[in-house]
Each structure stands twice: as C-alpha cells, then as structure tokens.
C-alpha atoms as a PDB file:
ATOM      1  CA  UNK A   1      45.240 -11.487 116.433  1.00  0.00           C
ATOM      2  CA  UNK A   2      46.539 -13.115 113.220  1.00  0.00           C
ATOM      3  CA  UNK A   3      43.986 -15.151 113.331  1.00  0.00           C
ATOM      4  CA  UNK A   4      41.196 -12.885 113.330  1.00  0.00           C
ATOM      5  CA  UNK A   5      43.134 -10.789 110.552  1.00  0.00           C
ATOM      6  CA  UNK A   6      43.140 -14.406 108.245  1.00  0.00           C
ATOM      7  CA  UNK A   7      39.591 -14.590 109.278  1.00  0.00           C
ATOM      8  CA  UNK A   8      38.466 -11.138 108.139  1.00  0.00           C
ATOM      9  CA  UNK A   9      40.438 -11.197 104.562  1.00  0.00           C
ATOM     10  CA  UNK A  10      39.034 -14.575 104.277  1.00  0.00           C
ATOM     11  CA  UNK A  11      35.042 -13.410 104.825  1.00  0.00           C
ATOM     12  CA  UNK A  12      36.127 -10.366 102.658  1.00  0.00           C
ATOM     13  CA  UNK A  13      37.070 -12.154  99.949  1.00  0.00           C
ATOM     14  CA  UNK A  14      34.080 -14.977  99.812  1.00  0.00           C
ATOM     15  CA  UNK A  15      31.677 -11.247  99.708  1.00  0.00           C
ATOM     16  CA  UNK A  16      33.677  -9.921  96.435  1.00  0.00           C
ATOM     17  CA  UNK A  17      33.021 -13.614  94.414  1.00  0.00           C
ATOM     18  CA  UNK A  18      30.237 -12.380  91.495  1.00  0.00           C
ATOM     19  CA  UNK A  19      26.996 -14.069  91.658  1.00  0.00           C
ATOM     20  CA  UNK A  20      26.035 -17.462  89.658  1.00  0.00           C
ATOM     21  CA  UNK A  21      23.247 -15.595  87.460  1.00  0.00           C
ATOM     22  CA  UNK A  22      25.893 -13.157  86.873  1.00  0.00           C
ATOM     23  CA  UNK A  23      27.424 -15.363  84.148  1.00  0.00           C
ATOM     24  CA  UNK A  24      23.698 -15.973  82.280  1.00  0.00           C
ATOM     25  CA  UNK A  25      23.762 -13.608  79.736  1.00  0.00           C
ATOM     26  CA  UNK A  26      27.480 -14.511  78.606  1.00  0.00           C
ATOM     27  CA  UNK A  27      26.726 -16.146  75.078  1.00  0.00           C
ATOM     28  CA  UNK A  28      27.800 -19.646  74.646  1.00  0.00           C
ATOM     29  CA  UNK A  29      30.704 -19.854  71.312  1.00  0.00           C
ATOM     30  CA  UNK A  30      30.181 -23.373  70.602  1.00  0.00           C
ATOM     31  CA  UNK A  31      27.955 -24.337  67.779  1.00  0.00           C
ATOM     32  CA  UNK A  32      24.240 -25.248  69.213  1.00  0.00           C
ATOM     33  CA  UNK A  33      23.452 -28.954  68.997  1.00  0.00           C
ATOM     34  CA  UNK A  34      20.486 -29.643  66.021  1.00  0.00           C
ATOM     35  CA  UNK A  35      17.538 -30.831  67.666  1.00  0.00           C
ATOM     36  CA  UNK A  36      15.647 -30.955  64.329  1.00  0.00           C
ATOM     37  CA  UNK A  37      16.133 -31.723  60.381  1.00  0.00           C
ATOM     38  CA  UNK A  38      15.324 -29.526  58.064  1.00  0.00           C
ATOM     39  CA  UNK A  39      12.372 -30.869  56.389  1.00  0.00           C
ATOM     40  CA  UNK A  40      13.711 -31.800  52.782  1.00  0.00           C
ATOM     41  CA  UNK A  41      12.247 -30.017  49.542  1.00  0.00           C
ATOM     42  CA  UNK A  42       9.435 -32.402  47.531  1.00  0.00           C
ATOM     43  CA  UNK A  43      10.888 -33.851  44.238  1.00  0.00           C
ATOM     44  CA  UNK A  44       8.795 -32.214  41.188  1.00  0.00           C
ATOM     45  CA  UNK A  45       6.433 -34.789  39.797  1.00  0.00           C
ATOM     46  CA  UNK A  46       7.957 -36.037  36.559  1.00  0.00           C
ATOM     47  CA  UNK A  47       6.605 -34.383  33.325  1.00  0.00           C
ATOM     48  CA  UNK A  48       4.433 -36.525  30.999  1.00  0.00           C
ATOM     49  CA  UNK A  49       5.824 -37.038  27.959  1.00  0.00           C
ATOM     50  CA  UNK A  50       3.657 -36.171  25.107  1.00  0.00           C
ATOM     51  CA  UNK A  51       3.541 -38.914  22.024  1.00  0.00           C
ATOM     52  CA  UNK A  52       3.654 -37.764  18.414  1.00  0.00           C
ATOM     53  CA  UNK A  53       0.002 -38.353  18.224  1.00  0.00           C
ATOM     54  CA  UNK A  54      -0.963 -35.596  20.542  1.00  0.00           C
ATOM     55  CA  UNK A  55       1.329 -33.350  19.135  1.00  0.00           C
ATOM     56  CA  UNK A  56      -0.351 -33.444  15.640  1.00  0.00           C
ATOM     57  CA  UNK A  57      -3.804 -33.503  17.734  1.00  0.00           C
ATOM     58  CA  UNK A  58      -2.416 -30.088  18.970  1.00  0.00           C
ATOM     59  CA  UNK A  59      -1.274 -28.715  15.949  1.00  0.00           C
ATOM     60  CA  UNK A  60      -4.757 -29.520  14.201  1.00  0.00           C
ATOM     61  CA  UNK A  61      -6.651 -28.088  16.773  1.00  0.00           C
ATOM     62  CA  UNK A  62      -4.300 -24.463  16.551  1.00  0.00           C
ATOM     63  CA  UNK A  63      -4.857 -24.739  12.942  1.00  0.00           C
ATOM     64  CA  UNK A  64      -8.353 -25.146  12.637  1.00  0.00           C
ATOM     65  CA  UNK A  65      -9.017 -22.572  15.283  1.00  0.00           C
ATOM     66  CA  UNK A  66      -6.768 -19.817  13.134  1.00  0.00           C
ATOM     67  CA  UNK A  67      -8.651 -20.580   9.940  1.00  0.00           C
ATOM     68  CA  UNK A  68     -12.070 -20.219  11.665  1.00  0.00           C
ATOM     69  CA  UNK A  69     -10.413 -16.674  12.985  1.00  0.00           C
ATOM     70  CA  UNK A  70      -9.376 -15.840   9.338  1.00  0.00           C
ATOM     71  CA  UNK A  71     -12.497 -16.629   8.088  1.00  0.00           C
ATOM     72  CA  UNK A  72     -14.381 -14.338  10.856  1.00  0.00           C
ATOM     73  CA  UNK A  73     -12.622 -11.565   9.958  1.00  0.00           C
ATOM     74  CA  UNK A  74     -12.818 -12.250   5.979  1.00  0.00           C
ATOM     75  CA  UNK A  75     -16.802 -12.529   6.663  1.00  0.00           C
ATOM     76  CA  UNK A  76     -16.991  -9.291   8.661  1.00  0.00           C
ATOM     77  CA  UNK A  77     -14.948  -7.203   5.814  1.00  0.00           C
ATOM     78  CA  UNK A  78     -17.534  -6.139   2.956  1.00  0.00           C
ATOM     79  CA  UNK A  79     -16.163  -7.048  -0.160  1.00  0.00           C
ATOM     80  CA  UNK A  80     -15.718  -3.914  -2.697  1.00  0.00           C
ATOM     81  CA  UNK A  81     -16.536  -4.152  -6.267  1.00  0.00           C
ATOM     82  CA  UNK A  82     -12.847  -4.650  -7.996  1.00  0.00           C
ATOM     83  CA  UNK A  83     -11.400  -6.820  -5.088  1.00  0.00           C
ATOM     84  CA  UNK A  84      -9.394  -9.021  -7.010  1.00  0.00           C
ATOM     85  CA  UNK A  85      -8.434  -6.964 -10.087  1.00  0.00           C
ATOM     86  CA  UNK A  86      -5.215  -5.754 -11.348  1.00  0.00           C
ATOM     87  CA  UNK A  87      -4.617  -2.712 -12.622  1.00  0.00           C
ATOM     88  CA  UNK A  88      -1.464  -1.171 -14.799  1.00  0.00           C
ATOM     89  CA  UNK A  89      -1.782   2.367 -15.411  1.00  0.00           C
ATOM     90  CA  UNK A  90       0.961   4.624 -17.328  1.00  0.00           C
ATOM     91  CA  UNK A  91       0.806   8.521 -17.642  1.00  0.00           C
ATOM     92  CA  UNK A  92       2.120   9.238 -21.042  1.00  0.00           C
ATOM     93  CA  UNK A  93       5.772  10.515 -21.365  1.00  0.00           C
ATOM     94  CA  UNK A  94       7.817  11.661 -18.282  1.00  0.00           C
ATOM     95  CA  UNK A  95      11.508  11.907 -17.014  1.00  0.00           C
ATOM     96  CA  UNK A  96      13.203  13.623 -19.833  1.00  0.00           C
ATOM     97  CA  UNK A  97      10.592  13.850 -22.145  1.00  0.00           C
ATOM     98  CA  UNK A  98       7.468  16.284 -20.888  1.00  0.00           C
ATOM     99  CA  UNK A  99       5.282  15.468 -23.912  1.00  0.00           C
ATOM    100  CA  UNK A 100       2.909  18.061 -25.871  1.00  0.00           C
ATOM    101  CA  UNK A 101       3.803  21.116 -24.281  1.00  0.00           C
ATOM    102  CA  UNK A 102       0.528  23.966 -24.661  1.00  0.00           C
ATOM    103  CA  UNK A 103       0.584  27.474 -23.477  1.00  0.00           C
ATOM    104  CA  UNK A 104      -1.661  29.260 -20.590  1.00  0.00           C
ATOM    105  CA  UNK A 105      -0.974  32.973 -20.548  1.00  0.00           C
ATOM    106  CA  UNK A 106       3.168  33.282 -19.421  1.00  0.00           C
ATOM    107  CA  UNK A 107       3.062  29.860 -18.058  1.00  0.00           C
ATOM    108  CA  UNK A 108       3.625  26.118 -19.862  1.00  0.00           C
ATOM    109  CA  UNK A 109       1.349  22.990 -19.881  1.00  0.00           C
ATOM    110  CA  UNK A 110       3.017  19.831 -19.965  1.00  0.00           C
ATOM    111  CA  UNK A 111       1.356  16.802 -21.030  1.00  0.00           C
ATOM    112  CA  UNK A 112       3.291  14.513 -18.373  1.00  0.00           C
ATOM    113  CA  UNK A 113       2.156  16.015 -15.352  1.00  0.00           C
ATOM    114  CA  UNK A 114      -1.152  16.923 -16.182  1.00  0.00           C
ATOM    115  CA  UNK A 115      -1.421  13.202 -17.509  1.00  0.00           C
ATOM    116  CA  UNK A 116       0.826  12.107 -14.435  1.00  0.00           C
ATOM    117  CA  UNK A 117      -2.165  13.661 -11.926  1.00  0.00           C
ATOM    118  CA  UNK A 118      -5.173  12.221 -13.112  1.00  0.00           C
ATOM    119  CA  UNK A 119      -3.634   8.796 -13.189  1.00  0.00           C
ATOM    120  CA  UNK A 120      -2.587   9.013  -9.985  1.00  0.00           C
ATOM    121  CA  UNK A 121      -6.570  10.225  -9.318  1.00  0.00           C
ATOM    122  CA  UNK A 122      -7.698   6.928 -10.824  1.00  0.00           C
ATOM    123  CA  UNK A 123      -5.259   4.817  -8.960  1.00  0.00           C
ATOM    124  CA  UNK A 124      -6.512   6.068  -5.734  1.00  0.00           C
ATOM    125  CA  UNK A 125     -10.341   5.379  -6.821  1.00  0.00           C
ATOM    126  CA  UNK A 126      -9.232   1.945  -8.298  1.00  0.00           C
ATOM    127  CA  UNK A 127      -7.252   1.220  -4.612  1.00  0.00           C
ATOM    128  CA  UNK A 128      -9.927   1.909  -2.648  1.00  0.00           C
ATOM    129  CA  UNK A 129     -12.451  -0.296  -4.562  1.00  0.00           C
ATOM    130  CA  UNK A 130     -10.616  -2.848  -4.059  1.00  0.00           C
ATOM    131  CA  UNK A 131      -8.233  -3.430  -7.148  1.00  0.00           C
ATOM    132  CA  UNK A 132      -4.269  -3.743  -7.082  1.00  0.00           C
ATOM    133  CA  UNK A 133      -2.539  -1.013  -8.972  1.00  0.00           C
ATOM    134  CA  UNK A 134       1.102  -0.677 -10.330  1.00  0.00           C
ATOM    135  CA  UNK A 135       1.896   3.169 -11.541  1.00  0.00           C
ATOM    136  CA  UNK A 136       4.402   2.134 -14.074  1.00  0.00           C
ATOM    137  CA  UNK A 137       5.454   5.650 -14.191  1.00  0.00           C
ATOM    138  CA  UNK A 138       6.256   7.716 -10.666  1.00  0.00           C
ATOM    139  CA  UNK A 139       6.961  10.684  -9.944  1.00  0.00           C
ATOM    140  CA  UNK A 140       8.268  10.378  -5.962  1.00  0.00           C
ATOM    141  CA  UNK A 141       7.994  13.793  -4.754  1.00  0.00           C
ATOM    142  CA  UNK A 142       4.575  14.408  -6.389  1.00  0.00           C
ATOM    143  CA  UNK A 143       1.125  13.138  -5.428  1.00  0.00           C
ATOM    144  CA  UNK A 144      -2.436  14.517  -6.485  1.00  0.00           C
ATOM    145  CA  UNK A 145      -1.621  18.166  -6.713  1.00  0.00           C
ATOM    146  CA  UNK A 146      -4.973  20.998  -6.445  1.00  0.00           C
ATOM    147  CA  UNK A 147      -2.867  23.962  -8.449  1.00  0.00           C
ATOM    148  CA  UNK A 148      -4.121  24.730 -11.291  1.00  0.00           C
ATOM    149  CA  UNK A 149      -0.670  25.150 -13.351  1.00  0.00           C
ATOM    150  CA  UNK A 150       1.425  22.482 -13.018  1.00  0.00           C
ATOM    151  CA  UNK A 151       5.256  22.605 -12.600  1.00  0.00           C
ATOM    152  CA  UNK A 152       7.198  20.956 -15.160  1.00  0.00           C
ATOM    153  CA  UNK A 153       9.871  18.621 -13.856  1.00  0.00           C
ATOM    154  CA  UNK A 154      11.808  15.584 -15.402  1.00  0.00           C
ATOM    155  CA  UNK A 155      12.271  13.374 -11.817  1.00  0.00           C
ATOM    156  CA  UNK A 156       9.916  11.084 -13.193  1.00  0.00           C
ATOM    157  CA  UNK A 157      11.214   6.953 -13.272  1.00  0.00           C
ATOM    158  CA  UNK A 158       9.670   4.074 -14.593  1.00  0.00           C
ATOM    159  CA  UNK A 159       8.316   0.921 -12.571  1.00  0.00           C
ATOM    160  CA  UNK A 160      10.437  -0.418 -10.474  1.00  0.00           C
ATOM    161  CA  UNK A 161      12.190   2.889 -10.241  1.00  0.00           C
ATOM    162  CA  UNK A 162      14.490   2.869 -13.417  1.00  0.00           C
ATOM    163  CA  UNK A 163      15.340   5.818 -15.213  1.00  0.00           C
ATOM    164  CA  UNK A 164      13.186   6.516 -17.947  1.00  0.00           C
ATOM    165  CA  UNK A 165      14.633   6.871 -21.128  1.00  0.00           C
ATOM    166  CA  UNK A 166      14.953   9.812 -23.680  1.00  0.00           C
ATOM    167  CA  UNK A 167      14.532   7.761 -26.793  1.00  0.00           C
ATOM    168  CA  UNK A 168      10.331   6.848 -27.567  1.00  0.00           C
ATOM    169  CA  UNK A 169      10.576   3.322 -28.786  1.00  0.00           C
ATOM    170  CA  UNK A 170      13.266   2.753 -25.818  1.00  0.00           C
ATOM    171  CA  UNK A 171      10.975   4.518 -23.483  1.00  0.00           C
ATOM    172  CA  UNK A 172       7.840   2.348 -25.241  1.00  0.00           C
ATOM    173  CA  UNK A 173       9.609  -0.848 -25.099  1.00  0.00           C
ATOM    174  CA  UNK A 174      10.762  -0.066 -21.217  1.00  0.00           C
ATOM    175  CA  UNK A 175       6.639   0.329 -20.213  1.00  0.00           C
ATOM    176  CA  UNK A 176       5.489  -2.752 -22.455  1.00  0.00           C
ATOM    177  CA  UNK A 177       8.342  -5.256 -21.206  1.00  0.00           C
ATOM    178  CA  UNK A 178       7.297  -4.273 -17.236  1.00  0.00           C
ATOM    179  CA  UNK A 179       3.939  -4.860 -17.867  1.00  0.00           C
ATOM    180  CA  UNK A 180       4.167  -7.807 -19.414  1.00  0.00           C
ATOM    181  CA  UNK A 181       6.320  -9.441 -17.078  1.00  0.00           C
ATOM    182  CA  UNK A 182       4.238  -8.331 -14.331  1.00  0.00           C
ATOM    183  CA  UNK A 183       1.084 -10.064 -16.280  1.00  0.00           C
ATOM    184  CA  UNK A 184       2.418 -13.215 -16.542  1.00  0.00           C
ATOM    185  CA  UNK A 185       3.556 -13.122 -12.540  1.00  0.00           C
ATOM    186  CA  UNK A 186      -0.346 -12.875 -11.315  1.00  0.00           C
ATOM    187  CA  UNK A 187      -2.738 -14.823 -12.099  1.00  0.00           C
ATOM    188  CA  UNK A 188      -6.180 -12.538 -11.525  1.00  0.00           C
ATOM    189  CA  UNK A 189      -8.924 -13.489 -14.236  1.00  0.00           C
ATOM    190  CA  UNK A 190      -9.237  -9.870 -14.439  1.00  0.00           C
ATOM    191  CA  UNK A 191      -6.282  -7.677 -15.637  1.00  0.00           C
ATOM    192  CA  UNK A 192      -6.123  -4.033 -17.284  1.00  0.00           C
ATOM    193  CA  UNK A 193      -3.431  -1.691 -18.418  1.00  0.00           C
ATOM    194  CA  UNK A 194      -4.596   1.543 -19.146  1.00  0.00           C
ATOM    195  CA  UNK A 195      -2.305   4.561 -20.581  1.00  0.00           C
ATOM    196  CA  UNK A 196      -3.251   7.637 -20.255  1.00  0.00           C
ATOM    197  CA  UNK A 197      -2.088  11.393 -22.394  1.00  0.00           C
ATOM    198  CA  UNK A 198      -3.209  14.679 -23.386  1.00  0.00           C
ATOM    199  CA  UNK A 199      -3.579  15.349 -27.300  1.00  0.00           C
ATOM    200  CA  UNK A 200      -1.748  18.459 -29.526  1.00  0.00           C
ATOM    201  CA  UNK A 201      -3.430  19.760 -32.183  1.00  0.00           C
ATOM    202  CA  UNK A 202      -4.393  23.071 -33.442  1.00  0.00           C
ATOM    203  CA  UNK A 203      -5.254  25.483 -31.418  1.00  0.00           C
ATOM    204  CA  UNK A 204      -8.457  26.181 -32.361  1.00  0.00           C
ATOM    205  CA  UNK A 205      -9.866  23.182 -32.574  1.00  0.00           C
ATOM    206  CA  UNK A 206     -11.942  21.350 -29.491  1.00  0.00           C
ATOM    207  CA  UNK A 207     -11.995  17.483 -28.540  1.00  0.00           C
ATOM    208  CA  UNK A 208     -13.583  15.402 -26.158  1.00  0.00           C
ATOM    209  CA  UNK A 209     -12.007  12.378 -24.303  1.00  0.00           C
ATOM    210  CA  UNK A 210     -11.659   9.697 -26.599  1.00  0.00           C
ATOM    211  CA  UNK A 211     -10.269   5.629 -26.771  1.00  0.00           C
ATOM    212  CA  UNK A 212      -8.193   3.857 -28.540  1.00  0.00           C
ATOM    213  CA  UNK A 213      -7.854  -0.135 -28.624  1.00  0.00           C
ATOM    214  CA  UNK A 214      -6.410  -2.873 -30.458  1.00  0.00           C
ATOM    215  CA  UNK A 215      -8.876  -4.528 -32.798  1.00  0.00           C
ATOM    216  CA  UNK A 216      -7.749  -8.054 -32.074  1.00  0.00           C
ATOM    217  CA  UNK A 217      -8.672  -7.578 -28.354  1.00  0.00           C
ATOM    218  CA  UNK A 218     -12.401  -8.072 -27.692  1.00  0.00           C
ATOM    219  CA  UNK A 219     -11.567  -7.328 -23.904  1.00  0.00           C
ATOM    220  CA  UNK A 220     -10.265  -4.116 -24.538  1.00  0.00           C
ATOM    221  CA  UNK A 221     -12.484  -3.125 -26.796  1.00  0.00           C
ATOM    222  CA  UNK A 222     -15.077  -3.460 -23.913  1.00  0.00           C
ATOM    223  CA  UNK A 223     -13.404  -1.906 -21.257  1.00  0.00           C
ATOM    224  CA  UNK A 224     -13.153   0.935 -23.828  1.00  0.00           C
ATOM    225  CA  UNK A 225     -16.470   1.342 -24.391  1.00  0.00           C
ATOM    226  CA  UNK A 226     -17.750   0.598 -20.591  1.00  0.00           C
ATOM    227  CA  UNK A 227     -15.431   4.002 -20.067  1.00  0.00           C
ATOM    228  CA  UNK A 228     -16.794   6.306 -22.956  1.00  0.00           C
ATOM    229  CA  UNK A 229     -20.484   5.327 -22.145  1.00  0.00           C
ATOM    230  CA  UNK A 230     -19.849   6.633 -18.926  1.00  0.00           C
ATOM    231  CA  UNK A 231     -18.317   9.711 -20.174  1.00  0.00           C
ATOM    232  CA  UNK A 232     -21.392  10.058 -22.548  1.00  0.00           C
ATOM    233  CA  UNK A 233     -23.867   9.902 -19.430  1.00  0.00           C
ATOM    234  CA  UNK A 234     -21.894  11.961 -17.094  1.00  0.00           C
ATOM    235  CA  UNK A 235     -21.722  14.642 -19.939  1.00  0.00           C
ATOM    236  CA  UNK A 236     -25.454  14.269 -20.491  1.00  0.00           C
ATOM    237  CA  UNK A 237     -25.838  14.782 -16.933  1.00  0.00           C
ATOM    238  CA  UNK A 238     -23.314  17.539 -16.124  1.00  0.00           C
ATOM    239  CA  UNK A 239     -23.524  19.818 -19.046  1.00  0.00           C
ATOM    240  CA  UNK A 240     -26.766  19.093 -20.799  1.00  0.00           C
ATOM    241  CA  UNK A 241     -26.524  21.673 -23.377  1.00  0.00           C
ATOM    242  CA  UNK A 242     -23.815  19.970 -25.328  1.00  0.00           C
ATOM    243  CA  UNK A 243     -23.475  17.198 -26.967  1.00  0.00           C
ATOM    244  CA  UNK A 244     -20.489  14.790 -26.154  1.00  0.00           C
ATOM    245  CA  UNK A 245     -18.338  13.691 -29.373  1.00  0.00           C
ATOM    246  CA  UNK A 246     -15.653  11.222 -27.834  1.00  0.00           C
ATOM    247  CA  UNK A 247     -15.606   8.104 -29.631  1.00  0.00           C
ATOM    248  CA  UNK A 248     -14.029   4.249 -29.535  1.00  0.00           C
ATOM    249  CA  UNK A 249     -11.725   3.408 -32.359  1.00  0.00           C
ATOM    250  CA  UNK A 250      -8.757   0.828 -32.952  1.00  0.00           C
ATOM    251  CA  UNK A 251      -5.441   2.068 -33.515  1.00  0.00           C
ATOM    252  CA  UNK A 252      -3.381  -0.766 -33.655  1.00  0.00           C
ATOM    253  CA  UNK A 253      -0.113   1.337 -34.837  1.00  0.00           C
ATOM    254  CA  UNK A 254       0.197   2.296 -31.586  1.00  0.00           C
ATOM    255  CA  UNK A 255       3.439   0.691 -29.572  1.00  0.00           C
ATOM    256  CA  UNK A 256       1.656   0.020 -26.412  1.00  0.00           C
ATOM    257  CA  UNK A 257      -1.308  -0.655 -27.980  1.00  0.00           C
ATOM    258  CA  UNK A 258       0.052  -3.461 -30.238  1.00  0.00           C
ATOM    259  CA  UNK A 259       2.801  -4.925 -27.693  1.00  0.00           C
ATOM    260  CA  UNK A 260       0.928  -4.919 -24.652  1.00  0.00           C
ATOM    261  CA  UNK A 261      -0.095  -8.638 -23.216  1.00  0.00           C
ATOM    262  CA  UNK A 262      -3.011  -7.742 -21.140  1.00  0.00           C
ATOM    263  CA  UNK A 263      -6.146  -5.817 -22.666  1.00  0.00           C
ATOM    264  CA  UNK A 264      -5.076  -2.332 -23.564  1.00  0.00           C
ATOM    265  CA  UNK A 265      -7.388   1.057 -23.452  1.00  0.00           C
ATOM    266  CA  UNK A 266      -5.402   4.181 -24.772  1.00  0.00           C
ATOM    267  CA  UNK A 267      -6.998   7.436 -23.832  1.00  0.00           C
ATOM    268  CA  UNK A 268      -6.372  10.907 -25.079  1.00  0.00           C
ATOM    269  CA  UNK A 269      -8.297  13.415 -22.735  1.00  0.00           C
ATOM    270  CA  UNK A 270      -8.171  16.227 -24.535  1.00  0.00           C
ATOM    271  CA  UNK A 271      -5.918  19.172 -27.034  1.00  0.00           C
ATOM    272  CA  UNK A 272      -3.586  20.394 -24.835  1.00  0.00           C
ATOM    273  CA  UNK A 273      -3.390  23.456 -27.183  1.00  0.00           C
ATOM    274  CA  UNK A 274      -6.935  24.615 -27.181  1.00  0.00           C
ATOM    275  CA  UNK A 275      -8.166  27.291 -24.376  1.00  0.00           C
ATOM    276  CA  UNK A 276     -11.575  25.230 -23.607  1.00  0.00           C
ATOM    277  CA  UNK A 277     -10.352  22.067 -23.472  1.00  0.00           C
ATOM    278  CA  UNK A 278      -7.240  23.254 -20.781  1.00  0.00           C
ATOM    279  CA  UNK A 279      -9.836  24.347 -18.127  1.00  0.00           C
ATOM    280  CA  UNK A 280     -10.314  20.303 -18.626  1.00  0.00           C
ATOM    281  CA  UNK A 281      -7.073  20.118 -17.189  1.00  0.00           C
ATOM    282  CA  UNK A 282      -6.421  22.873 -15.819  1.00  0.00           C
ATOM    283  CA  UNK A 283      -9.090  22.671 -12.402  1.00  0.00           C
ATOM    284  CA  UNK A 284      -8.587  19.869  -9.975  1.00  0.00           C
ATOM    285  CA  UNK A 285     -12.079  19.629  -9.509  1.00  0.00           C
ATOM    286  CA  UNK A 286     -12.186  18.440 -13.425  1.00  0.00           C
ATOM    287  CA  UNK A 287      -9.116  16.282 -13.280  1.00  0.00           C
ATOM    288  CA  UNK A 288     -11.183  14.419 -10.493  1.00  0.00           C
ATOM    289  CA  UNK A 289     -14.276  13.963 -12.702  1.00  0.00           C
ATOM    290  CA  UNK A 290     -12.330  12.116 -15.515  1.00  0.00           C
ATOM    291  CA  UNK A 291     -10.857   9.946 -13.095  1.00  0.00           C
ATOM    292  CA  UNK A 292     -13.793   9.006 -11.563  1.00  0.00           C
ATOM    293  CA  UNK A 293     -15.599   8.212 -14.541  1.00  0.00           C
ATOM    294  CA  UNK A 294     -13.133   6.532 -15.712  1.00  0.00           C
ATOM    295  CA  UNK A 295     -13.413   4.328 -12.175  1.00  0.00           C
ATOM    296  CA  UNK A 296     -16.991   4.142 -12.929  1.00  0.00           C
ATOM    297  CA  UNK A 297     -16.283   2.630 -16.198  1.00  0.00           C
ATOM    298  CA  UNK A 298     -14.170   0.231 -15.100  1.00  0.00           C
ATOM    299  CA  UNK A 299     -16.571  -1.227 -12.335  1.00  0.00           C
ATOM    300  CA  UNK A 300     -19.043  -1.549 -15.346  1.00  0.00           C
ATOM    301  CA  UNK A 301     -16.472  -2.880 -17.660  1.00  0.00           C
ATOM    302  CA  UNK A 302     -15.682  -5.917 -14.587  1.00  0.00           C
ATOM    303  CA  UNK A 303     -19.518  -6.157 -13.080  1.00  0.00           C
ATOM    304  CA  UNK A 304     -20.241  -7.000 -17.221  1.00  0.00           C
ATOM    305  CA  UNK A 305     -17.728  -9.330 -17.681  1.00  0.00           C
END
C-alpha cells in the first residue's frame, strides 16, 4: 500500500512538469552574439586644391560676364537728350525773406513760392530728360502745387538743408559758395545754374519773360538765348495776336550773376504787381508752360553746343 501511494504521487508529479516549448517564447537577457560588421562609411574623396592661377581665371571670367550684363542693359535703355548734364537751379528769395510781394483781390503774391513752383516744374522736366538737378533752395513740405494762390510760408532752407539767411548778400553769398563747390566736385562737360524770380514794378505796366547773363560768359549767353527763342516761338504759336517783347541782356551787377563759376542765366518771368502778367503766375497750367519752354530751351541750348 505505501508503495502504490509513492507510486501515484510520483506519476502525479512527472504529469504537472510544464512542457519544453513552454519555455520558447521566454526572451533571452544576454546580449546577442554579432554575426556581421557594420559596413564602414566611405572616406570623402579629398578636395582639389585650386592654384592661384585658376582663381584669377575665375575671377576674369565673373568679371567679364558682369560687364557684358552691364552693357546689355546700358544698350537696351534709350538714352534721353540731357543724360549727362548738371543742372543748379535756385528760386529767388525764400526762408525769411518772401521777395516782391503783389496783391490779388484780399489775398498776397509772394515772389518765393510762385518762383519756388515753377522751378521745381523745370527740375522735374530736366530729371526726366535725363539731367542731374540740385534745388539749391527747398521747401520740404511743398512740391508742384495746382492752387492758384499760393500760401506764403518761410520753411524754406538752402542746399544741403541750412537755414537760409535774412541778410541778401549773406543769403547771395550762401547760394554762390554751394554752387560753386558743387561745380568743381563733377566733372560733366555740360553744367548750368539757372536762378529763377518774379519782377516788381508798377502796377500798370506789362512785361514778358526776360534774361539776364554775364557778358564775359559766352556759354551763358547762349543758353540765354536758346531759352528766349523758344519763348519767342511758343508765343508766336500760342497767342498769335501779340507780339512777344522779352529780351537777352547782360547784367553783370548782379551777385549771382557775377560770382557764379558755372554759366549763369538769370530770369525774371514777369511784374508781380501787374493784373495780366499774375494770371502768368497765377494758373498752373501757365506755370507749366514756362517751365517747359524753358526745358525746351535747354535741350536746344546742349543739342547746339
């Protein structure tokens, strides 16, 4: 009987063992044998080194090629008739000192900013023909205006942006020296400085545009007249039925006139005082005309040169 009991425990426990393939999906903790290298990375191929020679080779080749671009682009732009030029142009008085002051009903007419807006006219003409152009006076807050009465202010400065003087010979001298200077700093074969007012006289009496120049300067006295024949056809044109009476005369008492390096044209447009000549001045529409013949002149003036 005990034996058969140790028998049966015996059989029981052999049946309670767990299967071999029980133990397959335990994971094995040690660290897996390599069976292969990892393949190494290639070595970059050494970089050429590139002699002095080719560098300069390079160099020339990027240079040439940009000058060829340059000159594409020079070749494709047409050239304009004052491209080239240099232009200094100066409305008369300014800052504290409004000039001739002439009278339109209630309201005032000051020679600065009448003056002021038809030189800014020409500038813009000259500018897009081509020429440089220094406004040796500026007014920063006022451009080509359309109204017909113009407000009187005293913000004006002088090239570069320098207060302008109440004194005349200071204020002369200040316009002379900055166009001088500027001159002598560029070298264009063609340079002009042209000032530019409005005359007071009696009221009663009329005037046309007219020039002033300095009798020693042949070149100015050209430009001059390139400008008032210009004035004479555009009248003859425009208002047939009456003779123009501008004329070209040397005033060599004048400040500007006489210190001024480059060639010098001083033009009165009209008497500020005198009803007929105001509506000169008075609708944009005109202010445009004398600027543009005065443009017109001036291509003449540098096409004849």
């Amino acid at each position: 009987m005990p034996n058969r009991l140790f028998i049966g425990l015996l059989l029981l426990w052999v049946f309670c063992l767990p299967y071999a393939e029980g133990f397959a999906n335990v994971p094995d903790r040690r660290s897996p044998k390599r069976t292969a290298r990892v393949a190494a990375k290639p070595k970059p191929a050494p970089k050429r080194r590139v002699s002095h020679k080719e560098k300069r080779a390079d160099a020339k080749k990027t240079a040439t090629k940009a000058r060829a671009a340059k000159k594409a682009v020079v070749k494709s732009a047409p050239r304009r008739p004052l491209d080239g030029t240099v232009f200094y142009l100066a409305s008369g008085h300014g800052g504290p000192d409004p000039g001739a002051l002439g009278k339109y009903g209630r309201y005032l007419l000051p020679e600065d900013e009448y003056a002021y807006d038809v030189t800014v006219r020409l500038a813009q003409l000259l500018k897009q023909q081509g020429a440089t152009v220094f406004m040796m006076v500026q007014d920063l807050n006022d451009g080509i205006r359309n109204d017909a009465v113009l407000k009187l202010d005293r913000d004006e400065v002088a090239y570069p942006r320098q207060p302008i003087p109440l004194n005349q010979t200071a204020r002369l001298n200040q316009t002379t020296t900055a166009v001088n200077r500027l001159y002598a700093r560029h070298k264009a074969a063609y340079q002009r400085f042209i000032t530019i007012h409005v005359d007071s006289r009696s009221q009663g009496e009329k005037i046309d545009v007219f020039f002033y120049h300095h009798s020693g300067n042949k070149a100015g006295k050209q430009l001059a007249k390139h400008i008032h024949k210009r004035f004479k056809a555009n009248y003859k044109r425009y208002q047939p039925d009456r003779p123009y009476s501008g004329n070209v005369t040397t005033r060599n008492t004048l400040y500007v006139v006489r210190n001024s390096h480059p060639p010098t044209v001083f033009i009165e447009l009209g008497n500020i005082q005198n009803p007929l000549d105001q509506r000169r001045f008075l609708l944009a529409s005109n202010r445009l005309a004398l600027a543009n013949w005065m443009m017109q002149g001036i291509v003449d003036d540098y096409q004849a040169r």
